[in-house]
N, C-alpha and C. Protein backbone atom coordinates (compact mmCIF):
# COMPACT_ATOMS: atom_id res chain seq x y z
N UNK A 1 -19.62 -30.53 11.03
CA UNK A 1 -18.48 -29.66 10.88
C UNK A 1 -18.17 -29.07 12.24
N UNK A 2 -17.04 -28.69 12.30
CA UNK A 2 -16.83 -28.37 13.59
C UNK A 2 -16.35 -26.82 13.71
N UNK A 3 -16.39 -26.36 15.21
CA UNK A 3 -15.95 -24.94 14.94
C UNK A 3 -15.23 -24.13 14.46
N UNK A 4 -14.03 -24.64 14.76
CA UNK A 4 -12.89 -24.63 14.05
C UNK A 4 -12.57 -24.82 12.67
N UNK A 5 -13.57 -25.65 11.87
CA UNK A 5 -13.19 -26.20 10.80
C UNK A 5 -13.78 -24.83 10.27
N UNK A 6 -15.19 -24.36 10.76
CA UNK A 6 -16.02 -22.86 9.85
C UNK A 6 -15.34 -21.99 10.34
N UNK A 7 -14.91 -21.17 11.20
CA UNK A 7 -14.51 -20.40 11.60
C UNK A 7 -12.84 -20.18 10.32
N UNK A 8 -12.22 -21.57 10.12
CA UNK A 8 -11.06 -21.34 9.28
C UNK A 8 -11.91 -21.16 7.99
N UNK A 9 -12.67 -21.65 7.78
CA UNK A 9 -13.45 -21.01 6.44
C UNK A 9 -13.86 -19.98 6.08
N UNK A 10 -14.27 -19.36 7.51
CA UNK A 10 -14.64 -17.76 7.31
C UNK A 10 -13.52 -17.52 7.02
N UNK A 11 -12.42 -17.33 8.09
CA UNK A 11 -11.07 -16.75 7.70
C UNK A 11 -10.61 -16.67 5.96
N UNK A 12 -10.72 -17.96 5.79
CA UNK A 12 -10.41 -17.75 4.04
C UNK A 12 -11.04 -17.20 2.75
N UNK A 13 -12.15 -16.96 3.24
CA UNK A 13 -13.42 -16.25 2.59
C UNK A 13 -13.13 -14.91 2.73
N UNK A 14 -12.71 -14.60 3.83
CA UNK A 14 -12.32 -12.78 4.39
C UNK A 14 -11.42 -12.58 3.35
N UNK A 15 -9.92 -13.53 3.93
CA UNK A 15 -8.64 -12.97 3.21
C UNK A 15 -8.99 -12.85 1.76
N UNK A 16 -9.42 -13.76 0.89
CA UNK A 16 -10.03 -13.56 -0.28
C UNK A 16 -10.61 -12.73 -0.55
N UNK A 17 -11.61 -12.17 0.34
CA UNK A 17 -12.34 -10.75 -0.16
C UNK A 17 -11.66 -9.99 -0.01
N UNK A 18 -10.17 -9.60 0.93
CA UNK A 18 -9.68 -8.73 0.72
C UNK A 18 -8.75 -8.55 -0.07
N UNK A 19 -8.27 -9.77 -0.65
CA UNK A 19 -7.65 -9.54 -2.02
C UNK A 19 -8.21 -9.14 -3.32
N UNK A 20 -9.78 -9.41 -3.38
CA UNK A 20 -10.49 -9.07 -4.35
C UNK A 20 -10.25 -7.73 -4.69
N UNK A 21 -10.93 -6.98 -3.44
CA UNK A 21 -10.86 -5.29 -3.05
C UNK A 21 -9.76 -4.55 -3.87
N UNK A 22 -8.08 -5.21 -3.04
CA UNK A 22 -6.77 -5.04 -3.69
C UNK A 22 -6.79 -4.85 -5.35
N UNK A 23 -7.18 -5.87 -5.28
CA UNK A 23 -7.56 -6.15 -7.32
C UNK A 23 -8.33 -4.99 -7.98
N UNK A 24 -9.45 -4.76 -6.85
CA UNK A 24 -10.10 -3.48 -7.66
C UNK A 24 -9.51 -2.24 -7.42
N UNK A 25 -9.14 -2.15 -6.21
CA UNK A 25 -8.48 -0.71 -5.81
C UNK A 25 -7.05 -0.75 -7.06
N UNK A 26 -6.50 -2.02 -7.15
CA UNK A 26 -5.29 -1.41 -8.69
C UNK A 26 -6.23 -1.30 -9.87
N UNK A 27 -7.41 -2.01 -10.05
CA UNK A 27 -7.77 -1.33 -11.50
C UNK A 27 -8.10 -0.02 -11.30
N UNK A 28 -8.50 0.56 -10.07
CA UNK A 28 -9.15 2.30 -10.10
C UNK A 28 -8.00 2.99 -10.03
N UNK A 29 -6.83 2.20 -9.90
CA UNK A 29 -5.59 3.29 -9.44
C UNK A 29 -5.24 3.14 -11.17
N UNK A 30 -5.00 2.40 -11.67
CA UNK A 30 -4.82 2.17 -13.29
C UNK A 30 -5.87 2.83 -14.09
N UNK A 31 -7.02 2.85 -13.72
CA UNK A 31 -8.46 4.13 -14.73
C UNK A 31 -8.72 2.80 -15.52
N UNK A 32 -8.54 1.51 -15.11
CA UNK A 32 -9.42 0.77 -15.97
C UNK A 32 -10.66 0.02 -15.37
N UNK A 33 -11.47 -0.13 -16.08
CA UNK A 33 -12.86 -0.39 -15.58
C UNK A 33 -12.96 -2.02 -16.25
N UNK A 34 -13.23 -2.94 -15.22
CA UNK A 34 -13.15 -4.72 -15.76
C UNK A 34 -14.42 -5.08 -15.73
N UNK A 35 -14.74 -4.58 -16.89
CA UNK A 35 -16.82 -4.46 -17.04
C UNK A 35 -17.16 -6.20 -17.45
N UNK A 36 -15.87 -7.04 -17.94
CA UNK A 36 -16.34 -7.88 -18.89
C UNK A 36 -15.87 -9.13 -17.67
N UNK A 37 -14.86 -8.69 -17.32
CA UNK A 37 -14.47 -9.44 -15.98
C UNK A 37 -15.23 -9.35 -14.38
N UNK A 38 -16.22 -8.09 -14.72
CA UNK A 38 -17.48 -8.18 -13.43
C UNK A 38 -18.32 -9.10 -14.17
N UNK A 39 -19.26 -9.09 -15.10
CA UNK A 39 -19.83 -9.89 -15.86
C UNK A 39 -19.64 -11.40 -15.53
N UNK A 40 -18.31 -11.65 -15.94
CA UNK A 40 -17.75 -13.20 -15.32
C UNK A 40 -17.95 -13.09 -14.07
N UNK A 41 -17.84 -12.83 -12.88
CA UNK A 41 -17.83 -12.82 -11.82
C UNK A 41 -19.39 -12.99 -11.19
N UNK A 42 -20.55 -11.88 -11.96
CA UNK A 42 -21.43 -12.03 -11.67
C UNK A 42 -22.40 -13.67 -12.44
N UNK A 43 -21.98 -13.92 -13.30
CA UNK A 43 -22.11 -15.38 -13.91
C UNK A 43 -21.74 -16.57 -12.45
N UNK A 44 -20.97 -16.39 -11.72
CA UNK A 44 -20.21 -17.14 -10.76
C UNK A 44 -21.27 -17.41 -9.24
N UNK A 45 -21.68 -16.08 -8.97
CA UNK A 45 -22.47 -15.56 -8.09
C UNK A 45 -23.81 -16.19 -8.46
N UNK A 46 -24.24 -16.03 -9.48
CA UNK A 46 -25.20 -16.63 -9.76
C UNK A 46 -25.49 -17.79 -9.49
N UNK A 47 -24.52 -18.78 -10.13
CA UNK A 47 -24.25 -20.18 -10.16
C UNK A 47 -24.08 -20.70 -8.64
N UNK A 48 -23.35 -20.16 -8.16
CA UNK A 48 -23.40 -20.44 -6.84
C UNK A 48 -24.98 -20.12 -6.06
N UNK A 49 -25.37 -19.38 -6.42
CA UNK A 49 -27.16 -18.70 -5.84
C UNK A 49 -27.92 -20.27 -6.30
N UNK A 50 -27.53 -20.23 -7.57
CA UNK A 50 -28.44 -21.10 -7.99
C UNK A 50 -28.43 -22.56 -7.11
N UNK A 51 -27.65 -22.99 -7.02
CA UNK A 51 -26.97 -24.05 -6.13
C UNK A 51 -27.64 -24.31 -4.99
N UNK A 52 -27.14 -22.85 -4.52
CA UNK A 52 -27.75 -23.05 -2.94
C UNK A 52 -29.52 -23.08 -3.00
N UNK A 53 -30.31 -22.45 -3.88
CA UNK A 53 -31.68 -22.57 -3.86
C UNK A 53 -32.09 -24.08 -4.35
N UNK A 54 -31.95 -24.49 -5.23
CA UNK A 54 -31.98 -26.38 -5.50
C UNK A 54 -31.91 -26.32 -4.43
N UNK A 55 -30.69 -26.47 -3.32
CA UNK A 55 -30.57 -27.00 -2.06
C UNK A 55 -31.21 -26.65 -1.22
N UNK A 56 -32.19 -25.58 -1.27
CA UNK A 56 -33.32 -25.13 -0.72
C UNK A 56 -34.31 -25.94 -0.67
N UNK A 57 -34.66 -26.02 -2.29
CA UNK A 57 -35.77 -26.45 -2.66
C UNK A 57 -35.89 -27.95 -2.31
N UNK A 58 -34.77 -28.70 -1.99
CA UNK A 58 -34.71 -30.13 -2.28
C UNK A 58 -35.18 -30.75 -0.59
N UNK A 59 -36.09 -29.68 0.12
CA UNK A 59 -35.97 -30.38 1.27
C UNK A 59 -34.74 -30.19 2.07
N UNK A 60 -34.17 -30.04 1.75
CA UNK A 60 -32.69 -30.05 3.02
C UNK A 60 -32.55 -28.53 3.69
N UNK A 61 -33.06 -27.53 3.02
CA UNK A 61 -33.01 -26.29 3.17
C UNK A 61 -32.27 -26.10 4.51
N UNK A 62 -31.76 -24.23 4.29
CA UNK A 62 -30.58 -24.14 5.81
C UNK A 62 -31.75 -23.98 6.59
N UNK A 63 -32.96 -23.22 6.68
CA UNK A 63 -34.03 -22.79 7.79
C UNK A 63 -33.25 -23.72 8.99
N UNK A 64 -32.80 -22.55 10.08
CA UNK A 64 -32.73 -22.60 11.11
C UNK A 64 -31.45 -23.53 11.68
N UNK A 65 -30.23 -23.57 10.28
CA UNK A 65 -29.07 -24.29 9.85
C UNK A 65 -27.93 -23.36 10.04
N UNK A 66 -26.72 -23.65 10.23
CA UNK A 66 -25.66 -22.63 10.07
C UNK A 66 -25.62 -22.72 8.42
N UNK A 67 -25.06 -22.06 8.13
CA UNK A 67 -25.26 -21.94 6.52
C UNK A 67 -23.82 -22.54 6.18
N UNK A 68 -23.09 -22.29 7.02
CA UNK A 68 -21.60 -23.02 6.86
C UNK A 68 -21.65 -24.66 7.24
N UNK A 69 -22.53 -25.12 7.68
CA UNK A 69 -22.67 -26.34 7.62
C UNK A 69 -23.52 -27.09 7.04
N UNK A 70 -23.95 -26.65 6.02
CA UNK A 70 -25.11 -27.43 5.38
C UNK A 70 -24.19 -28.31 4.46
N UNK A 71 -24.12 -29.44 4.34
CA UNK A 71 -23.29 -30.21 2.96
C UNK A 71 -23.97 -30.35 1.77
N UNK A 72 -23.58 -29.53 0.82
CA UNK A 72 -24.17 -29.69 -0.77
C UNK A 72 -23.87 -30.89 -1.58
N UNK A 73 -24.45 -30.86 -2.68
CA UNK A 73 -24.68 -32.12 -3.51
C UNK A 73 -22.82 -32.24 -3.61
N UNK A 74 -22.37 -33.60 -3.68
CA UNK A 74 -20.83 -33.81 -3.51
C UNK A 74 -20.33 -33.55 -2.55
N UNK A 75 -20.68 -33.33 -1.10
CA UNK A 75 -20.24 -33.32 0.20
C UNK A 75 -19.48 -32.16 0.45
N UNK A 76 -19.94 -30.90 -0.25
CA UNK A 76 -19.17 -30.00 -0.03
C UNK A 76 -19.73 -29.14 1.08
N UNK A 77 -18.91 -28.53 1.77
CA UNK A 77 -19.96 -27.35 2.73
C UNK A 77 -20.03 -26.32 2.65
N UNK A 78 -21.07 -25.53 3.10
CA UNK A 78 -21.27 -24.18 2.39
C UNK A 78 -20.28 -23.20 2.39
N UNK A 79 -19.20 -23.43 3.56
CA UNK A 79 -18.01 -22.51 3.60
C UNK A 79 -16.84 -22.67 2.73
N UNK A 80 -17.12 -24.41 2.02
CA UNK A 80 -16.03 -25.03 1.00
C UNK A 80 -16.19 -24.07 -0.32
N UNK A 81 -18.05 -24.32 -0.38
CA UNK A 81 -18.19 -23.36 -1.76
C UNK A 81 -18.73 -22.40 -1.70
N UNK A 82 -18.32 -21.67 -0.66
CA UNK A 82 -18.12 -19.86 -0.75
C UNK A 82 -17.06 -19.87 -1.31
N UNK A 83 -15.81 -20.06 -0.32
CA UNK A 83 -14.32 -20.23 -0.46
C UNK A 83 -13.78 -20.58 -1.70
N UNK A 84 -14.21 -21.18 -2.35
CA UNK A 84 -14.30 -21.58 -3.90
C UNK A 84 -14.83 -20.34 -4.86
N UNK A 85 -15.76 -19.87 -4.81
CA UNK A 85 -16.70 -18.90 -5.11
C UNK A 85 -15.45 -17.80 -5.17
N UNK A 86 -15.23 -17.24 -3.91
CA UNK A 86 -14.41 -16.12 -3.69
C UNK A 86 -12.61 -16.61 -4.63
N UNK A 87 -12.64 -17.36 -4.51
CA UNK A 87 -11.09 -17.89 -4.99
C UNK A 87 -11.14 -17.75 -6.56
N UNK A 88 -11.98 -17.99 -7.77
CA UNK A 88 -12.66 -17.62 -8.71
C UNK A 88 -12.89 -16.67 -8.93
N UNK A 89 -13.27 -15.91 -8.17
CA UNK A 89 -13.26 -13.90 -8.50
C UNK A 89 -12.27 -13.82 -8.48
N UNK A 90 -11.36 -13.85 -7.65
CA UNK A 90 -10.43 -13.43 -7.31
C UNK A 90 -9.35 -13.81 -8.60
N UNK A 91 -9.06 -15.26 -8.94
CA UNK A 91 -8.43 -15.28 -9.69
C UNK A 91 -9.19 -14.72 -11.48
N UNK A 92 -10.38 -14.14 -11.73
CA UNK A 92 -10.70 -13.56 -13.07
C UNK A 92 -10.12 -12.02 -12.96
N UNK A 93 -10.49 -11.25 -11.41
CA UNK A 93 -9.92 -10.32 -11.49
C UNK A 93 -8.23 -9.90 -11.64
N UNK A 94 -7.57 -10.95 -10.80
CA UNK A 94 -6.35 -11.04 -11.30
C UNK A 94 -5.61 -11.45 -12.18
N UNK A 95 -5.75 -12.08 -13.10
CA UNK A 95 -5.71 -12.64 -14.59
C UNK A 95 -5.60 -11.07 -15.18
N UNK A 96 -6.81 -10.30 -15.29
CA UNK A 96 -7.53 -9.15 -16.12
C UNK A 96 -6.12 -8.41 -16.06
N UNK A 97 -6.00 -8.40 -14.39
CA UNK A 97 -4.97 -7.02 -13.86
C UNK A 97 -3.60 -7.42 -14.20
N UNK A 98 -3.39 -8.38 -14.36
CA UNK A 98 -1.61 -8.83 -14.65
C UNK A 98 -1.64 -8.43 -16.28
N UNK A 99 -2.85 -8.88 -16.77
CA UNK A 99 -2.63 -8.71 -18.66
C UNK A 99 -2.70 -7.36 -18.59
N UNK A 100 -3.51 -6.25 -17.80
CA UNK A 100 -3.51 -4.64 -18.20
C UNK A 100 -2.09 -4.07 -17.59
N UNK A 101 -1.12 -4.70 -16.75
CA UNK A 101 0.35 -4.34 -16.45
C UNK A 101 1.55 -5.35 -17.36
N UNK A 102 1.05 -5.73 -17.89
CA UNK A 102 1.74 -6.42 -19.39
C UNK A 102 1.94 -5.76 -20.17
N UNK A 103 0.38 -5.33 -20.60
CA UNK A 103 0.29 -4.65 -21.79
C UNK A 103 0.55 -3.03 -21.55
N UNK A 104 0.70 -2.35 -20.71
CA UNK A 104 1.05 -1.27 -20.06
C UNK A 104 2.52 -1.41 -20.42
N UNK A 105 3.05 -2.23 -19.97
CA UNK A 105 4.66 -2.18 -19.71
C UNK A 105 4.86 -2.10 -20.88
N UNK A 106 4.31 -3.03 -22.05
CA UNK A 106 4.55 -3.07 -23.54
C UNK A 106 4.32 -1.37 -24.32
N UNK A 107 3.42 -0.70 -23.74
CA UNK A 107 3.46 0.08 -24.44
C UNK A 107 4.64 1.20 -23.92
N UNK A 108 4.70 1.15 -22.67
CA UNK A 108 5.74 2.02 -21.93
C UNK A 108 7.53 1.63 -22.88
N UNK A 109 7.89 0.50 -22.68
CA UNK A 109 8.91 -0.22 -24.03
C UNK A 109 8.64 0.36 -24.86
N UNK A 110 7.79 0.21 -26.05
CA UNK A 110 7.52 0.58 -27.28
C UNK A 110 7.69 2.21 -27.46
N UNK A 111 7.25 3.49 -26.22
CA UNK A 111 7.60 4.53 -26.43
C UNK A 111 8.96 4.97 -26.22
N UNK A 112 9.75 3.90 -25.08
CA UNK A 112 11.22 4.25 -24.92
C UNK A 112 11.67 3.95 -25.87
N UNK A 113 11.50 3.17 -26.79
CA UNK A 113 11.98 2.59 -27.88
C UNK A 113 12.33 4.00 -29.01
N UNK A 114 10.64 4.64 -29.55
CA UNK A 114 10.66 5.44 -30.58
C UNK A 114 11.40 6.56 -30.10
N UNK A 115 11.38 6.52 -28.52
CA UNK A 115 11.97 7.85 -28.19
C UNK A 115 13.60 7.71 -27.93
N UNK A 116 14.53 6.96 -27.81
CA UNK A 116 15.57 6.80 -28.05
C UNK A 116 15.84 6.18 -29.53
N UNK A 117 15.26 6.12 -30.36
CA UNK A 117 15.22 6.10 -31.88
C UNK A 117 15.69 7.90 -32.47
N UNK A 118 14.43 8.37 -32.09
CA UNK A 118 14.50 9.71 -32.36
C UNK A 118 15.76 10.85 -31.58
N UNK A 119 16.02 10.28 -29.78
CA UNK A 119 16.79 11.17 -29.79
C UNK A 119 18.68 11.03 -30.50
N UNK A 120 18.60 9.55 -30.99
CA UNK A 120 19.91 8.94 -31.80
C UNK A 120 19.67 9.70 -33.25
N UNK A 121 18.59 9.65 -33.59
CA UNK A 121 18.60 10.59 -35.34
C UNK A 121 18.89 12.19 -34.93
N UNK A 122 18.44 12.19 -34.02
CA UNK A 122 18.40 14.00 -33.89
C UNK A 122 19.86 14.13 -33.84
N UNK A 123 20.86 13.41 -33.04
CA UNK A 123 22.39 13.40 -32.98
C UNK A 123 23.26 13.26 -34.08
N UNK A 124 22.52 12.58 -34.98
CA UNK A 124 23.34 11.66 -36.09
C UNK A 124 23.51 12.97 -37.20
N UNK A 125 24.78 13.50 -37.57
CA UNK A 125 25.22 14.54 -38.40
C UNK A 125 24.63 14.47 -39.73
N UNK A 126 24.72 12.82 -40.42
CA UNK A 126 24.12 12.61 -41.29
C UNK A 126 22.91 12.59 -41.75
N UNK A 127 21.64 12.71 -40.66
CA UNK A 127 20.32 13.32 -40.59
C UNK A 127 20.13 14.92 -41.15
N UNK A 128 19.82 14.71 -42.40
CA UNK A 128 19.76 16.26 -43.00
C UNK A 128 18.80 16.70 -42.13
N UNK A 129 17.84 16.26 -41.49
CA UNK A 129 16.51 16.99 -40.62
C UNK A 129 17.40 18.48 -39.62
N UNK A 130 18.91 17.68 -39.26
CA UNK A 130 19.30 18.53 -38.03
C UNK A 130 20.42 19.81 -38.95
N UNK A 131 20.28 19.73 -40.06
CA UNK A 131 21.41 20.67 -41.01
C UNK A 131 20.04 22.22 -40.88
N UNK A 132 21.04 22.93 -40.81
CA UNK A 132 20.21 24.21 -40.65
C UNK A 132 20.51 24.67 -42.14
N UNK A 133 19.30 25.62 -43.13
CA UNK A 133 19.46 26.06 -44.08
C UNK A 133 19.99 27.61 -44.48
N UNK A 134 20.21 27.54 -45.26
CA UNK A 134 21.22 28.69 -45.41
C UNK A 134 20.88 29.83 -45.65
């Protein structure tokens, strides 16, 4: 692998983590907590851990390797499946966050709704609610 080739890998590994961040900083700005969508994420982390130790274990180990150049089982390199890794968080956390501004918006609709319901009855003459008693 060449310098250039890891060095653009770091790069894409970064930008990815900093979109991750983005993702979390809108769920804390929203008060929602993506306990089930860290879960997935930490499932991911794993898998990837796991990976790289086989590739430990198998003799090829990084000892004294760039870690971005080691090629894993299917010719991938370690910066291919970070970059992969990070691209996968990234898209569970954003999935989570588009459905909690969906369903946000839905409920935000649904109250303009009852509430221009109600302020049309409050107007309507024929609403005995608004007849004052005698």
């Amino acid at each position: 692998m060449h310098l250039h080739e890891c060095h653009g890998g770091v790069e894409t590994i970064l930008e990815t983590e900093r979109a991750i961040s983005s993702e979390i900083v809108a769920f804390r700005e929203m008060g929602v907590f993506p306990a089930t969508e860290i879960a997935a994420v930490r499932r991911e982390v794993k898998a990837f851990r796991d990976l790289s130790l086989a590739e430990d274990r198998s003799g090829e180990g990084r000892a004294g390797k760039d870690p971005f150049s080691v090629v894993y089982p299917g010719g991938s390199y370690g910066a291919d499946l970070e970059a992969k890794l990070c691209e996968k968080k990234l898209a569970i956390l954003r999935v989570r966050r588009q459905e909690e501004q969906v369903a946000r918006a839905t409920v935000i609709r649904r109250q303009m709704k009852v509430k221009a319901v109600e302020e049309s009855e409050a107007k309507d003459p024929a609403n005995f609610r608004n007849q004052k008693k005698f």
